[in-house]
Protein backbone atom coordinates (compact mmCIF):
# COMPACT_ATOMS: atom_id res chain seq x y z
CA UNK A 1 -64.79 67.50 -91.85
CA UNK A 2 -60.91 67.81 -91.77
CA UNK A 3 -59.44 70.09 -89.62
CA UNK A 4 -56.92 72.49 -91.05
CA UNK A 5 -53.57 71.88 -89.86
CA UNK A 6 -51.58 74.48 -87.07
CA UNK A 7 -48.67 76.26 -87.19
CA UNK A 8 -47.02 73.54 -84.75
CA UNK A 9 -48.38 70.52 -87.48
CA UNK A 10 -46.15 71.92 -89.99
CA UNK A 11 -43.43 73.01 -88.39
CA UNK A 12 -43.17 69.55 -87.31
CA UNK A 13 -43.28 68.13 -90.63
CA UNK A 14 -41.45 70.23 -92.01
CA UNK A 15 -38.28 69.47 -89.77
CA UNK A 16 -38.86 65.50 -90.47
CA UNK A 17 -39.13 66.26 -93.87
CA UNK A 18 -35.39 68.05 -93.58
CA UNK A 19 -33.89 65.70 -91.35
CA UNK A 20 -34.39 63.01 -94.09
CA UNK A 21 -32.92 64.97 -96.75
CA UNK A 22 -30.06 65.62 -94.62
CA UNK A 23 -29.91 62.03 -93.99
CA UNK A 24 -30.06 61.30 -96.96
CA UNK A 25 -27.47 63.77 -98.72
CA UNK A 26 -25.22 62.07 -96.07
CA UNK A 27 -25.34 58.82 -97.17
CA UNK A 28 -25.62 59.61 -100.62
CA UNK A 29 -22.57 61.99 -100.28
CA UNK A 30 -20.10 60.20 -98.02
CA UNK A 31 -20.26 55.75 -99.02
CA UNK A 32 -17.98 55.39 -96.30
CA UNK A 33 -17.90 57.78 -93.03
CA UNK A 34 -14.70 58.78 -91.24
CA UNK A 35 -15.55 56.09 -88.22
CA UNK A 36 -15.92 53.52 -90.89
CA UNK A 37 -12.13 55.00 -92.37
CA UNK A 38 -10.23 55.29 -88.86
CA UNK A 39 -11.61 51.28 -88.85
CA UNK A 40 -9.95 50.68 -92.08
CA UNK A 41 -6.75 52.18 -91.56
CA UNK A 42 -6.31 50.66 -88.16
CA UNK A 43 -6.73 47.22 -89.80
CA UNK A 44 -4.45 47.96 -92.78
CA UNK A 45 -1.42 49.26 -90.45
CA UNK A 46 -1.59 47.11 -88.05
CA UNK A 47 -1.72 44.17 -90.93
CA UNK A 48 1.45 45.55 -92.52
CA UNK A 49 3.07 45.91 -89.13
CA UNK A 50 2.71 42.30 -88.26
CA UNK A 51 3.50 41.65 -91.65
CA UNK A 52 7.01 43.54 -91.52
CA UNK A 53 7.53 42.00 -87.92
CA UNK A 54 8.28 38.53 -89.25
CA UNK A 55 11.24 39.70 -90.75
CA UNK A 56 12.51 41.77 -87.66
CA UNK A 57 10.85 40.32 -84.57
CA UNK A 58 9.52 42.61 -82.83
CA UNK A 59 11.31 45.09 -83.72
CA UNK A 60 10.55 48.05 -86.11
CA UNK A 61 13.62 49.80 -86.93
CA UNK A 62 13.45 53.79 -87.78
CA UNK A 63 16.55 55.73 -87.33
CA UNK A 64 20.35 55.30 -86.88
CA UNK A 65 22.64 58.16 -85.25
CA UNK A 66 26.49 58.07 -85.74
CA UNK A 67 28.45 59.91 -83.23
CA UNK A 68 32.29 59.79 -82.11
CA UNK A 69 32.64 58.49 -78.07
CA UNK A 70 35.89 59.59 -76.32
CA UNK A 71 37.14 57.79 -73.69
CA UNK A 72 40.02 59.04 -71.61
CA UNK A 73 41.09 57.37 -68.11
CA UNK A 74 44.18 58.73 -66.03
CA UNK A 75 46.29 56.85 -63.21
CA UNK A 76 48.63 58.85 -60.80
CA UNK A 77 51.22 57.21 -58.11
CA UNK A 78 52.35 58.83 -55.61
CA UNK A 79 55.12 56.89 -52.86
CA UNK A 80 55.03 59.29 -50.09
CA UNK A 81 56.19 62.44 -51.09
CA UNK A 82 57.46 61.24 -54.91
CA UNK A 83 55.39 61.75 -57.62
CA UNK A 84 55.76 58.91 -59.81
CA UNK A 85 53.81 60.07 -62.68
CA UNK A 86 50.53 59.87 -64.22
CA UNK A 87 49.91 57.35 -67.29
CA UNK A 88 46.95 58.48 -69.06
CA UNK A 89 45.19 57.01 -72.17
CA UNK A 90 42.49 57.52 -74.84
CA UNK A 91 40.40 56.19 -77.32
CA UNK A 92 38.16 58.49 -79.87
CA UNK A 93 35.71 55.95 -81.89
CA UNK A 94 33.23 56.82 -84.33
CA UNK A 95 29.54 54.70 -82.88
CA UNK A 96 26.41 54.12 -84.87
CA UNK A 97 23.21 54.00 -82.87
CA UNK A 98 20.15 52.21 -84.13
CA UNK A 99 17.13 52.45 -82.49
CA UNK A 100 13.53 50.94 -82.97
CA UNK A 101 10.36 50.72 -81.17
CA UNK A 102 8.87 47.24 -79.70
CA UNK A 103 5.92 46.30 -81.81
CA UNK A 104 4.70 44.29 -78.69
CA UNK A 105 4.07 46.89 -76.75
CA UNK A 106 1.59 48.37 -79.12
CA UNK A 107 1.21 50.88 -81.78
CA UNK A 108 -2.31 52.57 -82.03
CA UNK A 109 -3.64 54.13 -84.87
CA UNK A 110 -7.23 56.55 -85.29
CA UNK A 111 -8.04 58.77 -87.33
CA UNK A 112 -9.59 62.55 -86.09
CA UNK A 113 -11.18 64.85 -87.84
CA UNK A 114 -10.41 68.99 -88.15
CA UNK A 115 -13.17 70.62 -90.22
CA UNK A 116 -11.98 69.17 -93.76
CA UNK A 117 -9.36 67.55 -92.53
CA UNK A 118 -8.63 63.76 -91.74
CA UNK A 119 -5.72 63.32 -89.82
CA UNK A 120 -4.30 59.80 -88.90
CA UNK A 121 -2.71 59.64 -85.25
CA UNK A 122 -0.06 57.37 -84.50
CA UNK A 123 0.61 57.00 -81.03
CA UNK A 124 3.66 54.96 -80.66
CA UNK A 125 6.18 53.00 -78.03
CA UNK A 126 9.01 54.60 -76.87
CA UNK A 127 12.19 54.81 -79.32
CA UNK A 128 14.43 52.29 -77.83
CA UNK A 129 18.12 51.69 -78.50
CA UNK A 130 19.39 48.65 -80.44
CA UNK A 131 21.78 46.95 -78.50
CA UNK A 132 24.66 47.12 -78.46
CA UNK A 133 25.77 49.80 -80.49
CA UNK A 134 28.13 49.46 -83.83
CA UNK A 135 31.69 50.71 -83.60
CA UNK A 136 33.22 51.40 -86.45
CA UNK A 137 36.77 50.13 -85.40
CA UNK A 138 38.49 51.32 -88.66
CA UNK A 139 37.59 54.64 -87.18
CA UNK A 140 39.16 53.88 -83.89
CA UNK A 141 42.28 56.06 -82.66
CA UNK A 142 44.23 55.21 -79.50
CA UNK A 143 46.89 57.29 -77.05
CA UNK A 144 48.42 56.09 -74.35
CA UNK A 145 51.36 57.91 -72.44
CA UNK A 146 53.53 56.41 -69.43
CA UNK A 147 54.41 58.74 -66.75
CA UNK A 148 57.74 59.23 -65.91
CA UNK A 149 58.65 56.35 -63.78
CA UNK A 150 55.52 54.14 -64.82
CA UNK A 151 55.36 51.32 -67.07
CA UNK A 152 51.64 50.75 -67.33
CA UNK A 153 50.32 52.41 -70.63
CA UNK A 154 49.70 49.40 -72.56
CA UNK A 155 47.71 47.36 -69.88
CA UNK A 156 45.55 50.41 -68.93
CA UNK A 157 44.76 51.16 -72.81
CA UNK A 158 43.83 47.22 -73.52
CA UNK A 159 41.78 47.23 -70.09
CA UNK A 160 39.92 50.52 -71.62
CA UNK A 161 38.98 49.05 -75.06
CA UNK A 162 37.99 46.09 -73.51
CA UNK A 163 35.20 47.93 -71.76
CA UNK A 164 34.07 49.97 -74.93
CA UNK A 165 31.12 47.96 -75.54
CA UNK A 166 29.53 48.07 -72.06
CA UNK A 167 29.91 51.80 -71.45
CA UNK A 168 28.38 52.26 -75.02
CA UNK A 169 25.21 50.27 -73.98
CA UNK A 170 25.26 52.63 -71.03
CA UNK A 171 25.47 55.94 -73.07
CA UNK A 172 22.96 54.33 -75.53
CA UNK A 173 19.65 55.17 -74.41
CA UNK A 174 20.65 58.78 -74.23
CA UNK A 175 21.42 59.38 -77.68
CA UNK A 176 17.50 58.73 -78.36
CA UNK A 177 16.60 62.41 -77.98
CA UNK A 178 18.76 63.00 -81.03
CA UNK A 179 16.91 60.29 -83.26
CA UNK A 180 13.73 61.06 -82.56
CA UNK A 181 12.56 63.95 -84.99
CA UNK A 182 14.07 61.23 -88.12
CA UNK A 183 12.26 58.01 -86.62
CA UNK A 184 9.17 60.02 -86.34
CA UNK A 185 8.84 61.06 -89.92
CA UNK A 186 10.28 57.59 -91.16
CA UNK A 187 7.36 56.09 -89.46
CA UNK A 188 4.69 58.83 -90.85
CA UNK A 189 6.22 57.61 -94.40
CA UNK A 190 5.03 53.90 -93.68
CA UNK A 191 2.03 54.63 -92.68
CA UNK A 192 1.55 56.79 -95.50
CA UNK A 193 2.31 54.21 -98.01
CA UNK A 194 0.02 51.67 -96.35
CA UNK A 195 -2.94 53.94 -96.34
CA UNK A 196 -2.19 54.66 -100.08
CA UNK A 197 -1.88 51.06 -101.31
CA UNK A 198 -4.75 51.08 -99.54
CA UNK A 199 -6.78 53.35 -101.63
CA UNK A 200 -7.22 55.92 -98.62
CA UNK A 201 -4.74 58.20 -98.92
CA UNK A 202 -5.81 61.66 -100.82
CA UNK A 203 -8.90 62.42 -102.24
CA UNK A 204 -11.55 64.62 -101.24
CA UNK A 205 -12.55 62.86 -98.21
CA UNK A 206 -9.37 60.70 -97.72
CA UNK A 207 -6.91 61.54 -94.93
CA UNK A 208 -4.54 64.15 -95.66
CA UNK A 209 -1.99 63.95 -92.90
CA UNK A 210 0.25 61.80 -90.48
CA UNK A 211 1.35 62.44 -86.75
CA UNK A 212 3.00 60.20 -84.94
CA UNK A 213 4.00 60.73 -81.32
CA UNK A 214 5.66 59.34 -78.77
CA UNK A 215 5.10 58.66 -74.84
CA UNK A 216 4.69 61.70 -73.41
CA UNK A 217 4.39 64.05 -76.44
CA UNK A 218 0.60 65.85 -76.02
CA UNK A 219 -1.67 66.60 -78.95
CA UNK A 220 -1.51 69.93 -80.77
């Protein structure tokens, strides 16, 4: 003779019973989960990447920064007590900067998850400068003043453009700071349009945003 079953019995059963619906309703609901996606996306970035590096090295560019660079130099002689003058001279020069990160030093891409939200990370290499910078020598204006009993204007202006190039490589990596907010989102927009060709861009359960940060920068 069976014996009924206890309040335990079905309480078991019933929570088996619900944990394969739920199961189920998952699979049935989601044909691809969000590990699966951040799997995906990796793969299609970092195929484009490569892709887009045989045309540039290893080198990605992203953003470009034109500034004007003075440079101003003075020379004073003095013979005892006589003051022989001071010769000074300038140059004002309008500079692009390009900069780029190094592909070879990695890019890493996953995907989190916020509630409803799918959010694609991109944590990239430091924004480096593209040596050496572009000077724009149509741009270029030059002073140059003798003192009063000194004859050397011209040969301290010539010796001051000649060194343009390698005090601009020097000021270089400085100008990153003001690059960095336009390489960021010119590097969201790739990735963007990867993911869409992709078919993963949008939808109800497809990622529906793009941060990329830089060394140093901490999650928000």
């Amino acid at each position: 003779m069976r014996r009924p079953l206890t309040t335990v019995s079905l309480l078991l059963i019933a929570a088996a019973l619900f944990l394969a619906a739920l199961a189920f309703l998952v699979r049935t609901l989601s044909p691809s989960s969000w590990l699966e996606l951040e799997k995906r996306v990796s793969r299609t970035v970092s195929e484009e990447i490569v892709r887009i590096a045989e045309v540039q090295g290893d080198r990605l560019e992203l953003a470009s920064v034109e500034t004007v660079e003075t440079f101003s130099e003075s020379d004073s002689l003095d013979l005892g007590w006589l003051h022989l003058g001071t010769t000074t001279t300038e140059i004002r020069v309008p500079v692009v900067y390009r900069f780029h990160v190094a592909l070879a030093e990695g890019l890493k891409v996953r995907v989190t998850r916020h509630g409803d939200l799918l959010r694609c990370v991109v944590n990239a290499p430091a924004l480096k400068a593209t040596l050496p910078p572009a000077i724009r020598t149509e741009g270029m204006q030059k002073r140059a003043e003798n003192g009063w009993a000194r004859f050397n204007a011209g040969e301290n202006l010539a010796a001051l453009e000649r060194n343009l190039s390698a005090e601009l490589v020097l000021r270089a990596p400085r100008k990153a700071e003001l690059a960095r907010d336009k390489a960021r989102l010119r590097l969201a927009g790739f990735v963007e349009r990867w993911i869409d060709k992709g078919g993963d861009w949008g939808g109800h359960s497809g990622i529906r945003e793009v941060v990329v940060r830089f060394p140093g920068e901490k999650d928000d």
